[in-house]
C-alpha atoms as a PDB file:
ATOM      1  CA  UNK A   1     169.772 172.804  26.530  1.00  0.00           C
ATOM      2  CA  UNK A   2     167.815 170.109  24.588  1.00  0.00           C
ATOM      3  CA  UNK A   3     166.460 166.903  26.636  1.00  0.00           C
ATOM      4  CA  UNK A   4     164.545 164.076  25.318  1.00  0.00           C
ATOM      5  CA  UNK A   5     161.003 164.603  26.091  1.00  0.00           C
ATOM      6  CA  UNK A   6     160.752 160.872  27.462  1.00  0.00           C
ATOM      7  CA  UNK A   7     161.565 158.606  30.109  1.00  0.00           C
ATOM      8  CA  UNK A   8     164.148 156.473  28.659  1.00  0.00           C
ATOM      9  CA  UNK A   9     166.697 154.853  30.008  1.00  0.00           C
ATOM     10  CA  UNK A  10     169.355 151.911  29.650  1.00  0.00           C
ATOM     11  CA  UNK A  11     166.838 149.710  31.012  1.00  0.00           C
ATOM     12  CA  UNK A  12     165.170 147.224  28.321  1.00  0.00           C
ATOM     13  CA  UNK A  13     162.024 148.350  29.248  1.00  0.00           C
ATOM     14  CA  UNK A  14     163.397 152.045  28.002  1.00  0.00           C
ATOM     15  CA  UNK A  15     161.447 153.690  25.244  1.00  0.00           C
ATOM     16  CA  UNK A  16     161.518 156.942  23.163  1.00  0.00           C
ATOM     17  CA  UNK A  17     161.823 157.832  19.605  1.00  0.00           C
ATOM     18  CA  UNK A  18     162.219 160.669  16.904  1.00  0.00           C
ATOM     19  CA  UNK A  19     162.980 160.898  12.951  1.00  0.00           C
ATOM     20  CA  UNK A  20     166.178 159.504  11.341  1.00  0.00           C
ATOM     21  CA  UNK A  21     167.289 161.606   8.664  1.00  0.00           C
ATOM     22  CA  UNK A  22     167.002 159.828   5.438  1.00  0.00           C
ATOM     23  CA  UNK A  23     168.565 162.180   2.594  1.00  0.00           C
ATOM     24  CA  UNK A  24     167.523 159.923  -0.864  1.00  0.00           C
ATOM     25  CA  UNK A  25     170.734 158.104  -1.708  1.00  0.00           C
ATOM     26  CA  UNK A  26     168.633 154.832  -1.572  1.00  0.00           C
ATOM     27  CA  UNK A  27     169.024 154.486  -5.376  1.00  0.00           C
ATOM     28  CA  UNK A  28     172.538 154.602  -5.232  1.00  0.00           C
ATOM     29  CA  UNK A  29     173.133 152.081  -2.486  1.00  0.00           C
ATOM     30  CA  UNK A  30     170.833 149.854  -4.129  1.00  0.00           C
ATOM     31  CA  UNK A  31     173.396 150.012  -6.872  1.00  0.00           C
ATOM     32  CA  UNK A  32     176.243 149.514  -4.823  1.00  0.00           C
ATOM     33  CA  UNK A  33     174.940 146.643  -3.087  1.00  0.00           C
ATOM     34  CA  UNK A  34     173.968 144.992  -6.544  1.00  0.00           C
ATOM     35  CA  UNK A  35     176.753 141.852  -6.291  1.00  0.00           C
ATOM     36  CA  UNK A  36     175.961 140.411  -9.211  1.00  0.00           C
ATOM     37  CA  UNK A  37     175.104 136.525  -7.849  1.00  0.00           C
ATOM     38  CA  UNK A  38     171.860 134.979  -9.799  1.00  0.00           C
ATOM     39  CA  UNK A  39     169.111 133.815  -7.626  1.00  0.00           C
ATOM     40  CA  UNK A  40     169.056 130.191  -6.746  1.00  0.00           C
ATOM     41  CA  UNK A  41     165.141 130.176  -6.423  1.00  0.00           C
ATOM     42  CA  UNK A  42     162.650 132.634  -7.028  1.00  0.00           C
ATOM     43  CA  UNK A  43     160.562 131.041  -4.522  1.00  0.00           C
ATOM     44  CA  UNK A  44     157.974 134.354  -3.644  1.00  0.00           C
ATOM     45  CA  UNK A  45     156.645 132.340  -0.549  1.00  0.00           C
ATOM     46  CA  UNK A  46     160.005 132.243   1.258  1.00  0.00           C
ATOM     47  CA  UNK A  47     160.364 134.798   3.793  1.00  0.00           C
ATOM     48  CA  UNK A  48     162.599 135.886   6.940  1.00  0.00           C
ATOM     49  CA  UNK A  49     161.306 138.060   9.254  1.00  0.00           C
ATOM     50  CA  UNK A  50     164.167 140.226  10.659  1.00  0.00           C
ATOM     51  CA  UNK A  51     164.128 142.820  13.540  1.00  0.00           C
ATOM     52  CA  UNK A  52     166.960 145.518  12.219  1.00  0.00           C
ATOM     53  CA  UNK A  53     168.752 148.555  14.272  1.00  0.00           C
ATOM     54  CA  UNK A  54     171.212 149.159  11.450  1.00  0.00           C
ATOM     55  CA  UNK A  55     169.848 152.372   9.341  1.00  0.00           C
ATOM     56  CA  UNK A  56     166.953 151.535   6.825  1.00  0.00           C
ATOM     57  CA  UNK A  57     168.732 153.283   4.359  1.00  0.00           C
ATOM     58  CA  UNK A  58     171.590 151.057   4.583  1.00  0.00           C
ATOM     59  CA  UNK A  59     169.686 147.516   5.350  1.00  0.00           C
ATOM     60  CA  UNK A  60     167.403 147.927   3.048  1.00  0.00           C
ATOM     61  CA  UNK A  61     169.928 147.341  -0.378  1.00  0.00           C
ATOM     62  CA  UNK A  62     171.226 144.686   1.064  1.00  0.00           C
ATOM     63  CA  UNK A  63     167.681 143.067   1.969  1.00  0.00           C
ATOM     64  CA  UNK A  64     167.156 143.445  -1.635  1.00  0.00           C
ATOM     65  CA  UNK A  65     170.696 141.832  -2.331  1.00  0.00           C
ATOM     66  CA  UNK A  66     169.833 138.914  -0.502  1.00  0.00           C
ATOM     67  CA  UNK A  67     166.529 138.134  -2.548  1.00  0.00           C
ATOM     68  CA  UNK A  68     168.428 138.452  -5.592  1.00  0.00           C
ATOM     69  CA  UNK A  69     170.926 135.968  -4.662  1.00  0.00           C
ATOM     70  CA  UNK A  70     168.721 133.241  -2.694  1.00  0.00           C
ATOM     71  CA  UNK A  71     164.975 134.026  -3.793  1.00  0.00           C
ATOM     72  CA  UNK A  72     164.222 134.836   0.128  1.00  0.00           C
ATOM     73  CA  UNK A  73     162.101 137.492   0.544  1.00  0.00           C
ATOM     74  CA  UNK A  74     162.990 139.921   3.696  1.00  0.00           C
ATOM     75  CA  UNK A  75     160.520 141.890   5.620  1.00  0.00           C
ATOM     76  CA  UNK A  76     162.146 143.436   8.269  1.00  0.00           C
ATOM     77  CA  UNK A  77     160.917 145.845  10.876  1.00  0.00           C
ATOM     78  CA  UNK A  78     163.033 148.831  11.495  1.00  0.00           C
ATOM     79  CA  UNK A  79     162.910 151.288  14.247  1.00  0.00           C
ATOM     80  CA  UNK A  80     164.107 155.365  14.731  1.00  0.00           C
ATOM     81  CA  UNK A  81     167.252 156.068  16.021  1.00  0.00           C
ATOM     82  CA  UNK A  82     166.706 156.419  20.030  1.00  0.00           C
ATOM     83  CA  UNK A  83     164.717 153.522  20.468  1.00  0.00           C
ATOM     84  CA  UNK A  84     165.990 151.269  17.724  1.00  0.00           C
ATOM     85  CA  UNK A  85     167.938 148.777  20.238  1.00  0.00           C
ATOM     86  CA  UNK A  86     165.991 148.939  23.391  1.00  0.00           C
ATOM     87  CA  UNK A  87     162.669 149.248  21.384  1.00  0.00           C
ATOM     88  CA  UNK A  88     163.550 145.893  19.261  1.00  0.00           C
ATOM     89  CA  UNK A  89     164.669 144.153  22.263  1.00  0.00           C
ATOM     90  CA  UNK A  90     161.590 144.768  23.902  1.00  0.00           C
ATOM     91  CA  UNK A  91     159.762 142.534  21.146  1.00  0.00           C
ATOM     92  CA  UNK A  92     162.068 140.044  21.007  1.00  0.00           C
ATOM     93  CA  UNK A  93     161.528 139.520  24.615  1.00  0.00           C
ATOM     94  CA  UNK A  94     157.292 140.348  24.537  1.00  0.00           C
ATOM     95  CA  UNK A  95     157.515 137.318  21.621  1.00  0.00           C
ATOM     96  CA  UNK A  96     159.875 135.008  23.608  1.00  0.00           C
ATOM     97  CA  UNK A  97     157.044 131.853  23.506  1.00  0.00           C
ATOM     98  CA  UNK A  98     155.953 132.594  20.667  1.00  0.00           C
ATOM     99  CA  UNK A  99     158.554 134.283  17.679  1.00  0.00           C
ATOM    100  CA  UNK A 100     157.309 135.993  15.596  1.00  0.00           C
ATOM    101  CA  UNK A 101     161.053 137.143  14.182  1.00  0.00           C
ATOM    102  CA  UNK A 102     163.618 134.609  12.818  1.00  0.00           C
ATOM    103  CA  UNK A 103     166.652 136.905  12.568  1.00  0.00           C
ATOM    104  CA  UNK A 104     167.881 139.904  14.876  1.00  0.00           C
ATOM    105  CA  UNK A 105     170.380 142.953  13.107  1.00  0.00           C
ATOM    106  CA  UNK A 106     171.749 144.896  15.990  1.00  0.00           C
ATOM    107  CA  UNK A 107     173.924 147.758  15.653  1.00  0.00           C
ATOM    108  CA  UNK A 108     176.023 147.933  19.080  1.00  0.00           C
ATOM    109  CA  UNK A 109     177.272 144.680  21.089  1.00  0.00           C
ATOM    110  CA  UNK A 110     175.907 144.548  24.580  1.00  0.00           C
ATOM    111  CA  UNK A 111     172.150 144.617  23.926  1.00  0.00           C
ATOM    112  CA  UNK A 112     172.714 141.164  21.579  1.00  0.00           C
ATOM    113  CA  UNK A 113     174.586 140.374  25.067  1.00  0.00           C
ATOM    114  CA  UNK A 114     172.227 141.120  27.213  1.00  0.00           C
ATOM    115  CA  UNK A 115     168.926 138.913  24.848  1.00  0.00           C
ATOM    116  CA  UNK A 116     171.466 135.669  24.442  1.00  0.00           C
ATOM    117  CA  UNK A 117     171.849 135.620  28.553  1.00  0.00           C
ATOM    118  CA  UNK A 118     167.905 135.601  28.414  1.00  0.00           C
ATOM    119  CA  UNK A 119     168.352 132.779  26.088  1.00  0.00           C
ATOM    120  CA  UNK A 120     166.339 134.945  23.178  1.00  0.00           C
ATOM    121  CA  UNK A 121     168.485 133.612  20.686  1.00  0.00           C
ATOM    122  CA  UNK A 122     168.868 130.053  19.947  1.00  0.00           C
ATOM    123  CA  UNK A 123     171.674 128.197  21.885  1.00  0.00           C
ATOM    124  CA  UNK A 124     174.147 126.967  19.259  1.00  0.00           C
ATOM    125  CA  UNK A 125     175.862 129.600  16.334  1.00  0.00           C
ATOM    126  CA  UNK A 126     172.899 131.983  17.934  1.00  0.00           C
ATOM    127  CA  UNK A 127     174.669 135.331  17.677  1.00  0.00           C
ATOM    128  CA  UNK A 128     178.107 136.701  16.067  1.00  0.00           C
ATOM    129  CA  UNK A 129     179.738 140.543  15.248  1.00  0.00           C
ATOM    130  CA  UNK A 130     180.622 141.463  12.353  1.00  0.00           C
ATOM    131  CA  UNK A 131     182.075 144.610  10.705  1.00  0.00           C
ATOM    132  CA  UNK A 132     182.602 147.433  12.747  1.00  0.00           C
ATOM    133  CA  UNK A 133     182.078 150.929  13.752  1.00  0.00           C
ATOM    134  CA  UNK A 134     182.973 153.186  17.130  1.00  0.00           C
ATOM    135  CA  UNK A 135     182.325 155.791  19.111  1.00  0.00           C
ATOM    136  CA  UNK A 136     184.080 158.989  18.528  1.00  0.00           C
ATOM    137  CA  UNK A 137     184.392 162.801  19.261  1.00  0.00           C
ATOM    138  CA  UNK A 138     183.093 165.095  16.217  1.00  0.00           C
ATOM    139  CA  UNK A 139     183.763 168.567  16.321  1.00  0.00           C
ATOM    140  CA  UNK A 140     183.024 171.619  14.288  1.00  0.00           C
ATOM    141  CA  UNK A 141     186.421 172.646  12.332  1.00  0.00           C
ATOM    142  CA  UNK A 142     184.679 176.405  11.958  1.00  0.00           C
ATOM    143  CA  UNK A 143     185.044 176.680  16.053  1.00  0.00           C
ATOM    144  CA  UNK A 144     187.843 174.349  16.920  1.00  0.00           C
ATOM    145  CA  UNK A 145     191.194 174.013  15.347  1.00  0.00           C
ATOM    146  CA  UNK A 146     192.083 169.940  15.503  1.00  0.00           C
ATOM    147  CA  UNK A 147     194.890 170.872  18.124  1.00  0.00           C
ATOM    148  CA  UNK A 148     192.383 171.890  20.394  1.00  0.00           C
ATOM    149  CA  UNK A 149     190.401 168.966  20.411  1.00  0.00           C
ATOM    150  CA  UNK A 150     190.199 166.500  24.021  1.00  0.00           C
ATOM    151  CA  UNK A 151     192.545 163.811  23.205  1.00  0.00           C
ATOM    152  CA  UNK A 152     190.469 161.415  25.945  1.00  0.00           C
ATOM    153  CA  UNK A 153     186.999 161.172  26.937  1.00  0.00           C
ATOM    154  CA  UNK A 154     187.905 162.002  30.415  1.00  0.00           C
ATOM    155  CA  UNK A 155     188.883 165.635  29.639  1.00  0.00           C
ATOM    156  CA  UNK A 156     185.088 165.928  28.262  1.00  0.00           C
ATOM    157  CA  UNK A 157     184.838 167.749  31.763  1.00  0.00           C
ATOM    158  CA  UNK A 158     186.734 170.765  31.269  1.00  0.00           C
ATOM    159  CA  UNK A 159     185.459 173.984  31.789  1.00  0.00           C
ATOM    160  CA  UNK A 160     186.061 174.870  28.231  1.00  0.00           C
ATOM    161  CA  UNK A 161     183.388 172.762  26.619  1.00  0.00           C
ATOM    162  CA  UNK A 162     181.006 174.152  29.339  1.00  0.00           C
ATOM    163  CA  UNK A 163     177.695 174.747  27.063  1.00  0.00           C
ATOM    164  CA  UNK A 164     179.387 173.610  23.856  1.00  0.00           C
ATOM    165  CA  UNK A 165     179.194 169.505  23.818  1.00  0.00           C
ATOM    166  CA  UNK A 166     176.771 167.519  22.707  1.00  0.00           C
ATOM    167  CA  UNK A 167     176.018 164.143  23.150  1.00  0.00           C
ATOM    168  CA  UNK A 168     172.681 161.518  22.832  1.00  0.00           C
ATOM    169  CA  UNK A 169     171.271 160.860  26.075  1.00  0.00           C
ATOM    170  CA  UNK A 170     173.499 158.315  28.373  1.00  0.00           C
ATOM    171  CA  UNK A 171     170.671 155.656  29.173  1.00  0.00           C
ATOM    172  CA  UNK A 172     170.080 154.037  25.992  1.00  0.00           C
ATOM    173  CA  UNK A 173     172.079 153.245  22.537  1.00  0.00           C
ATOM    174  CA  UNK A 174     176.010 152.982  22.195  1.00  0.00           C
ATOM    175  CA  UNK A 175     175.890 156.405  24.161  1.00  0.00           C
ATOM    176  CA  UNK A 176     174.821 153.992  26.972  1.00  0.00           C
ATOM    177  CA  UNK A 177     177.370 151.052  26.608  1.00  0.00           C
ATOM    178  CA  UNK A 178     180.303 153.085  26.050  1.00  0.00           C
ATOM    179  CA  UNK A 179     179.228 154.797  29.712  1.00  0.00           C
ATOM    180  CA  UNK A 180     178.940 151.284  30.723  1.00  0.00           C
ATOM    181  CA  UNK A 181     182.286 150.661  29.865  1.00  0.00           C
ATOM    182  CA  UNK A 182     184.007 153.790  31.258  1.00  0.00           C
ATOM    183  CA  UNK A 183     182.283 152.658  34.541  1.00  0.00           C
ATOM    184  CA  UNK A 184     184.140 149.656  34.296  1.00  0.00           C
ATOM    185  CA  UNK A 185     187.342 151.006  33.542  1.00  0.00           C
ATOM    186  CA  UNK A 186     187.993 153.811  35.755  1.00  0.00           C
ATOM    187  CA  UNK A 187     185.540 152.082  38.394  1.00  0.00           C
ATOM    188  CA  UNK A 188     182.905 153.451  40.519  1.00  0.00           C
ATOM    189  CA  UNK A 189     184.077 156.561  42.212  1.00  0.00           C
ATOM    190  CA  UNK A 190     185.912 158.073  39.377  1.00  0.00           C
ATOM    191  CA  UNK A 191     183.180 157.247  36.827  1.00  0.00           C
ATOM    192  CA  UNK A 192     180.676 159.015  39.098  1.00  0.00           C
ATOM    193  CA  UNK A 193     182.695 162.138  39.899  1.00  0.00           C
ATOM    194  CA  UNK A 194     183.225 162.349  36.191  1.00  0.00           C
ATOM    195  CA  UNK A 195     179.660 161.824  35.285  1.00  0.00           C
ATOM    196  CA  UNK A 196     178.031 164.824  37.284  1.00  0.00           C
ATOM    197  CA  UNK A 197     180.942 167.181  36.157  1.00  0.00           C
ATOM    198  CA  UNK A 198     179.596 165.932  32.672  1.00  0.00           C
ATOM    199  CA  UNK A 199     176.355 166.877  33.999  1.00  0.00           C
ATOM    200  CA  UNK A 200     177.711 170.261  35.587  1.00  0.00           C
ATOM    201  CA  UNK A 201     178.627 171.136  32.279  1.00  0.00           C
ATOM    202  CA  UNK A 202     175.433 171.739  30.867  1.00  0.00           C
ATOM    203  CA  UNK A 203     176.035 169.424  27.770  1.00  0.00           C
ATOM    204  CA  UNK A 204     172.973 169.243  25.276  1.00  0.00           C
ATOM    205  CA  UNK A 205     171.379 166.175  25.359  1.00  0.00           C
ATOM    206  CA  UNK A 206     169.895 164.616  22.321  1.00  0.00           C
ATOM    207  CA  UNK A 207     167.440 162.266  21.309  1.00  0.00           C
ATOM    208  CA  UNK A 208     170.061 160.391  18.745  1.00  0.00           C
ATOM    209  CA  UNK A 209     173.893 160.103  17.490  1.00  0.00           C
ATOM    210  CA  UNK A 210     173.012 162.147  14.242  1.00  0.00           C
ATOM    211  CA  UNK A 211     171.037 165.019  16.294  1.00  0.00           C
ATOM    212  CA  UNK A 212     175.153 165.532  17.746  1.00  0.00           C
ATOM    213  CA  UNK A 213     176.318 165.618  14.741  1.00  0.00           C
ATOM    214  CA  UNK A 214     173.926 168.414  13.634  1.00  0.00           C
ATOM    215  CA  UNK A 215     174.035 170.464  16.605  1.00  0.00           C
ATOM    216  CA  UNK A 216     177.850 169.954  16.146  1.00  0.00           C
ATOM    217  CA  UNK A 217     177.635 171.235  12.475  1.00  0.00           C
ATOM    218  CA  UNK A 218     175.229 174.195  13.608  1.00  0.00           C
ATOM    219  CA  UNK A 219     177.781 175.680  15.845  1.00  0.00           C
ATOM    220  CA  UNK A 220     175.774 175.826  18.858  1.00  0.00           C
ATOM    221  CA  UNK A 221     178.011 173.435  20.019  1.00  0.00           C
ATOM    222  CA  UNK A 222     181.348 172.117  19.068  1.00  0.00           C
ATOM    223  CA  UNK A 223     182.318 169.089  20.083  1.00  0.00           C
ATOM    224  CA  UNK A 224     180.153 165.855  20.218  1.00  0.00           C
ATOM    225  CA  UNK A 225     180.692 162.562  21.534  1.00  0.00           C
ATOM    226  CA  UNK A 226     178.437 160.049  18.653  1.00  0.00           C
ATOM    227  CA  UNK A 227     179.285 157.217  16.509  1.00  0.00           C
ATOM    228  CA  UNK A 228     181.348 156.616  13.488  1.00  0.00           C
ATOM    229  CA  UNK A 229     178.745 155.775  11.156  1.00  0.00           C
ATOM    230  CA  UNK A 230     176.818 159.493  11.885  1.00  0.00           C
ATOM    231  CA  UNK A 231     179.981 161.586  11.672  1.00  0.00           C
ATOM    232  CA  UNK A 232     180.526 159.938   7.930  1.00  0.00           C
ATOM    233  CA  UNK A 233     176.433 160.686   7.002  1.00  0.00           C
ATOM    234  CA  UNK A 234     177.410 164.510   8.037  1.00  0.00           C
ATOM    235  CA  UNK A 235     180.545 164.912   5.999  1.00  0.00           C
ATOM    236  CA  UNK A 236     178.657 163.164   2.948  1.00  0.00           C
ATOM    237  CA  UNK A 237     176.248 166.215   3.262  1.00  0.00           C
ATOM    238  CA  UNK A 238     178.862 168.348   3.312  1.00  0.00           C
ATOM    239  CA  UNK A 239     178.318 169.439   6.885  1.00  0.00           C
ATOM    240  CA  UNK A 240     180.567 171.302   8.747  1.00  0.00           C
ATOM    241  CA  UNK A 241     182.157 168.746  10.901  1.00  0.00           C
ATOM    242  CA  UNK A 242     184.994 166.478  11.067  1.00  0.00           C
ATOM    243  CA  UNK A 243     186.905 163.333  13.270  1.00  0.00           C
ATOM    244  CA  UNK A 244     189.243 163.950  16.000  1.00  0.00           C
ATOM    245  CA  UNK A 245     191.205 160.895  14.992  1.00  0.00           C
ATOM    246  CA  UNK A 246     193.060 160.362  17.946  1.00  0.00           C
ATOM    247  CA  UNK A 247     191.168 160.179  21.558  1.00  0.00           C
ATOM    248  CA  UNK A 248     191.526 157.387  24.315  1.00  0.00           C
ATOM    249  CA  UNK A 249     188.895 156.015  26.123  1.00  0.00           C
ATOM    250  CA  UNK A 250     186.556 155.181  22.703  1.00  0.00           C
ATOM    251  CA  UNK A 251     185.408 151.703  21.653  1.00  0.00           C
ATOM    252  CA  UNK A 252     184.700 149.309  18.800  1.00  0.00           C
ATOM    253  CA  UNK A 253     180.789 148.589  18.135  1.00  0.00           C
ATOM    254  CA  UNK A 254     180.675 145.466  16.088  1.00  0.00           C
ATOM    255  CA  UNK A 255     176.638 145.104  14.311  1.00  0.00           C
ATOM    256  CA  UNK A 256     175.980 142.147  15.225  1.00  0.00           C
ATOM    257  CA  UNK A 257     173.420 138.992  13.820  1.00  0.00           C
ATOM    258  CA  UNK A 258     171.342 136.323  15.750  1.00  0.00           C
ATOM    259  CA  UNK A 259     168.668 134.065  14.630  1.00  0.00           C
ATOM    260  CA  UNK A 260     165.769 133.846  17.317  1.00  0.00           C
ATOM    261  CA  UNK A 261     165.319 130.678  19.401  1.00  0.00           C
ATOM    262  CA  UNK A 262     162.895 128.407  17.798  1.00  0.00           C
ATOM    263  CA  UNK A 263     161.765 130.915  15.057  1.00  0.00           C
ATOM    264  CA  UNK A 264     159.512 130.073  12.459  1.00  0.00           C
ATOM    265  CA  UNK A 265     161.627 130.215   9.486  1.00  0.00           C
ATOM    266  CA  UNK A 266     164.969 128.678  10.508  1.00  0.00           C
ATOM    267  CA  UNK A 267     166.275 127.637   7.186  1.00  0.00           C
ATOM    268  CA  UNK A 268     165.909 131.016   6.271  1.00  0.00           C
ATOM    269  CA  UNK A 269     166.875 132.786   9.035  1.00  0.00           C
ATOM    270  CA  UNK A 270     170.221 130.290   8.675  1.00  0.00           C
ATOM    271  CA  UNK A 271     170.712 131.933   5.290  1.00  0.00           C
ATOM    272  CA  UNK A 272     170.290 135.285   6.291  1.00  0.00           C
ATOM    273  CA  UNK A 273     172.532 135.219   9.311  1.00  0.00           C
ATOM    274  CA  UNK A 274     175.472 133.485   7.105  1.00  0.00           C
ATOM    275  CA  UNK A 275     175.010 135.706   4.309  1.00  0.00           C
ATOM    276  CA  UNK A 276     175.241 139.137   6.579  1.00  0.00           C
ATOM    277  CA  UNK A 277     178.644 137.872   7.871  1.00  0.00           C
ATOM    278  CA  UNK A 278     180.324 137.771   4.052  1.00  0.00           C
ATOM    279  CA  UNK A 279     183.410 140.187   3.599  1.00  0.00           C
ATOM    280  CA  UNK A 280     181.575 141.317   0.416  1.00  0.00           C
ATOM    281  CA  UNK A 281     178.366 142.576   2.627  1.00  0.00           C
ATOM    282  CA  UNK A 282     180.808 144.281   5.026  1.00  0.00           C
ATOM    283  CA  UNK A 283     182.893 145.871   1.807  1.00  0.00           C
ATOM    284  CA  UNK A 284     179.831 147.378   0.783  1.00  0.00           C
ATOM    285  CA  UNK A 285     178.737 148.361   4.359  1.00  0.00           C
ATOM    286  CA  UNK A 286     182.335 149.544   4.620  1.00  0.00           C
ATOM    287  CA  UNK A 287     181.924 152.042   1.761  1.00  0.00           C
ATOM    288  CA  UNK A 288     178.672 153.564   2.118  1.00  0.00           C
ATOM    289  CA  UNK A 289     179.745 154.787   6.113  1.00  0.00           C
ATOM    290  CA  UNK A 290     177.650 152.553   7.898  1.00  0.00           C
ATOM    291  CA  UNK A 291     180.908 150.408   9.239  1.00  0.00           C
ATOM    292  CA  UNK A 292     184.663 151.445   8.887  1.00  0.00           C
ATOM    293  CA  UNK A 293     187.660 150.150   7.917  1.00  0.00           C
ATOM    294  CA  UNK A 294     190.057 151.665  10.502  1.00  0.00           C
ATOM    295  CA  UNK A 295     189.509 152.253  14.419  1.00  0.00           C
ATOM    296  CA  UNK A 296     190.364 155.591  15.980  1.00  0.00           C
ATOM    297  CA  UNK A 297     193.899 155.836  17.518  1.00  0.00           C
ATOM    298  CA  UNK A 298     194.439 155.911  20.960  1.00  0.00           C
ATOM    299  CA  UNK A 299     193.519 153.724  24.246  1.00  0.00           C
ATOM    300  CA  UNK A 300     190.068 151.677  22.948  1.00  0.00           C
ATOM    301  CA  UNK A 301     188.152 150.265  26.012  1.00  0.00           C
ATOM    302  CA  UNK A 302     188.375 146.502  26.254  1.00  0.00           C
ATOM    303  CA  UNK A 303     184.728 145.848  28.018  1.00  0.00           C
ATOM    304  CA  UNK A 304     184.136 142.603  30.409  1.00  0.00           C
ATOM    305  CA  UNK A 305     180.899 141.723  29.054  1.00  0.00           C
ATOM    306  CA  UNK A 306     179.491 139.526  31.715  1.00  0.00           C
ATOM    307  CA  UNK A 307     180.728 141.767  34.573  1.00  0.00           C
ATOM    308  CA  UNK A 308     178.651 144.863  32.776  1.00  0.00           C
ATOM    309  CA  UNK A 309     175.804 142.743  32.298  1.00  0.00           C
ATOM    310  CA  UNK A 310     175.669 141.296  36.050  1.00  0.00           C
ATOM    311  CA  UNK A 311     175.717 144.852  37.293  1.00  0.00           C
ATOM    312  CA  UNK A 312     173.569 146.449  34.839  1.00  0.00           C
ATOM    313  CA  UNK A 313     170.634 147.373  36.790  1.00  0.00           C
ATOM    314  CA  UNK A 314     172.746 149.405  38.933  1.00  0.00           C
ATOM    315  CA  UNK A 315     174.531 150.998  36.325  1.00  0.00           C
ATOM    316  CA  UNK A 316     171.581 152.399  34.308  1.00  0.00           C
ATOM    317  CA  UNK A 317     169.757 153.495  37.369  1.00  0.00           C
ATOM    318  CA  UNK A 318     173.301 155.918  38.698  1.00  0.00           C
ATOM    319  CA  UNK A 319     172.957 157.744  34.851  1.00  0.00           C
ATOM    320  CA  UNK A 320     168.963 157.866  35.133  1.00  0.00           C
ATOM    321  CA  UNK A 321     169.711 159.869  38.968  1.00  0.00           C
ATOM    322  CA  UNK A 322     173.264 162.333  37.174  1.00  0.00           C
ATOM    323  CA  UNK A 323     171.652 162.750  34.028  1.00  0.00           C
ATOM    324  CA  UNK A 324     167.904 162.923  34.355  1.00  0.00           C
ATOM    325  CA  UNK A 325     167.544 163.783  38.041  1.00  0.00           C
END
């Protein structure tokens, strides 16, 4: 079975890494995300610094978008898929006295959670969802007939996926929070019985969301547990895998926006952070895959945020001993 090569885990300190697949439709999103508004200044020297986990190949047309429309240049810092929360988070936090980003793009809710309890982002209008994506189960329509699919999470543990799921590694990403959140749900007992028959069941364990959906499409396994926005990427590349539509025990992951506490370009941070949370930027979001328009059916986890965070330490450290022991 695969296993990350690194350390990682939910902690913020966490940090590993690999290559996001990137498959040349930047052209056409660029297009897409061309809305048409004329630039109220062409002021070159205006800038926002941004720290972005949303895909590069989505961000960037919409970075691009922005100047158009305001004459703010973007230069954003992007990160691969594993590491692309924790990893950001990490600088945010490094840079706390002294910001050197104005605006933070997550891609999954509790990490923006966990940086506005440490006061990272500034104290009024500092943070906000918008759009949204979730976690699902993929599966490989060549092995599995749709009727055969687990119709919750908690039946991941059944002897007949023994060798043939895949999911990214539990300590880090929205592989991490939805864990978090099952923890919470079925409390501690049941989550941890259900954890190391997980474990007993030899899943593969990847580096990333889209290295499921792969090993998904490749047969060697066939089911995955991955995000939304990964299982769309596949079926645009005409992979060989498809959405159980109906599975309890998922949840929503907004993106979310923040603008860093006491960053140097506020104004345009300000801009930024409004301009992200337009229904137009979400429309085009919306039809390129990154977010989605409907939510799986079925039971969808409703997360107490502060009660996660206050007992995240613990939390990451029981998946770091099941999962990586």
């Amino acid at each position: 079975m695969s296993r990350p090569g690194s350390s990682s885990c939910l902690s913020i300190r966490a940090q590993t890494g690999f290559s996001r697949w990137l498959c040349g439709v930047g052209a056409l999103l660029v297009a897409l995300f061309g809305f048409g508004s004329q630039p109220m200044r062409a002021d070159s020297t205006r800038v926002v610094h941004v720290y972005c986990a949303q895909d590069q190949v989505y961000a960037e047309p919409i970075f691009e978008a922005f100047h158009r429309s305001t004459g703010i240049r973007v230069l954003p810092v992007f990160d691969s898929e594993a590491v692309k929360t924790v990893g950001l988070a990490n600088r945010l936090i490094a840079e706390r006295r002294h910001p050197v980003a104005d605006v933070y793009w997550g891609n999954e809710e509790l990490r923006a959670r966990q940086l506005a309890a440490m006061v990272i982002f500034r104290e009024t209008n500092g943070w906000t969802g918008f759009g949204q994506r979730s976690r699902r189960i993929v599966y490989n329509p060549q092995r599995l007939a749709s009727a055969r699919v687990p119709k919750s999470v908690s039946e991941l543990t059944n002897s007949a996926w023994n060798g043939r799921l895949s999911l990214a590694f539990p300590g880090f990403g929205s592989t991490a929070t939805h864990f978090l959140a099952l923890r919470q749900a079925w409390g501690e007992a049941r989550w941890q019985t259900w954890c190391r028959a997980l474990a007993a069941n030899k899943p593969y364990l990847e580096e990333g969301n889209s290295q499921v959906v792969r090993r998904v499409a490749r047969g060697e396994a066939w089911i995955g547990l991955t995000d939304s926005d990964d299982i769309a990427a596949g079926i645009r590349e005409g992979l060989s895998v498809a959405m159980a539509t109906s599975v309890d025990e998922l949840m929503v992951l907004p993106n979310t926006v923040a603008v860093v506490r006491e960053c140097p370009h506020e104004e345009a941070a300000q801009a930024l952070y409004m301009y992200l949370q337009q229904r137009a930027v979400t429309g085009k979001l919306v039809e390129v895959g990154a977010l989605e328009s409907t939510l799986p059916d079925g039971q969808l986890l409703q997360p107490d945020w502060p009660a996660i965070l206050r007992d995240l330490d613990r939390g990451a450290s029981q998946i770091r001993r099941i999962f990586r022991p």
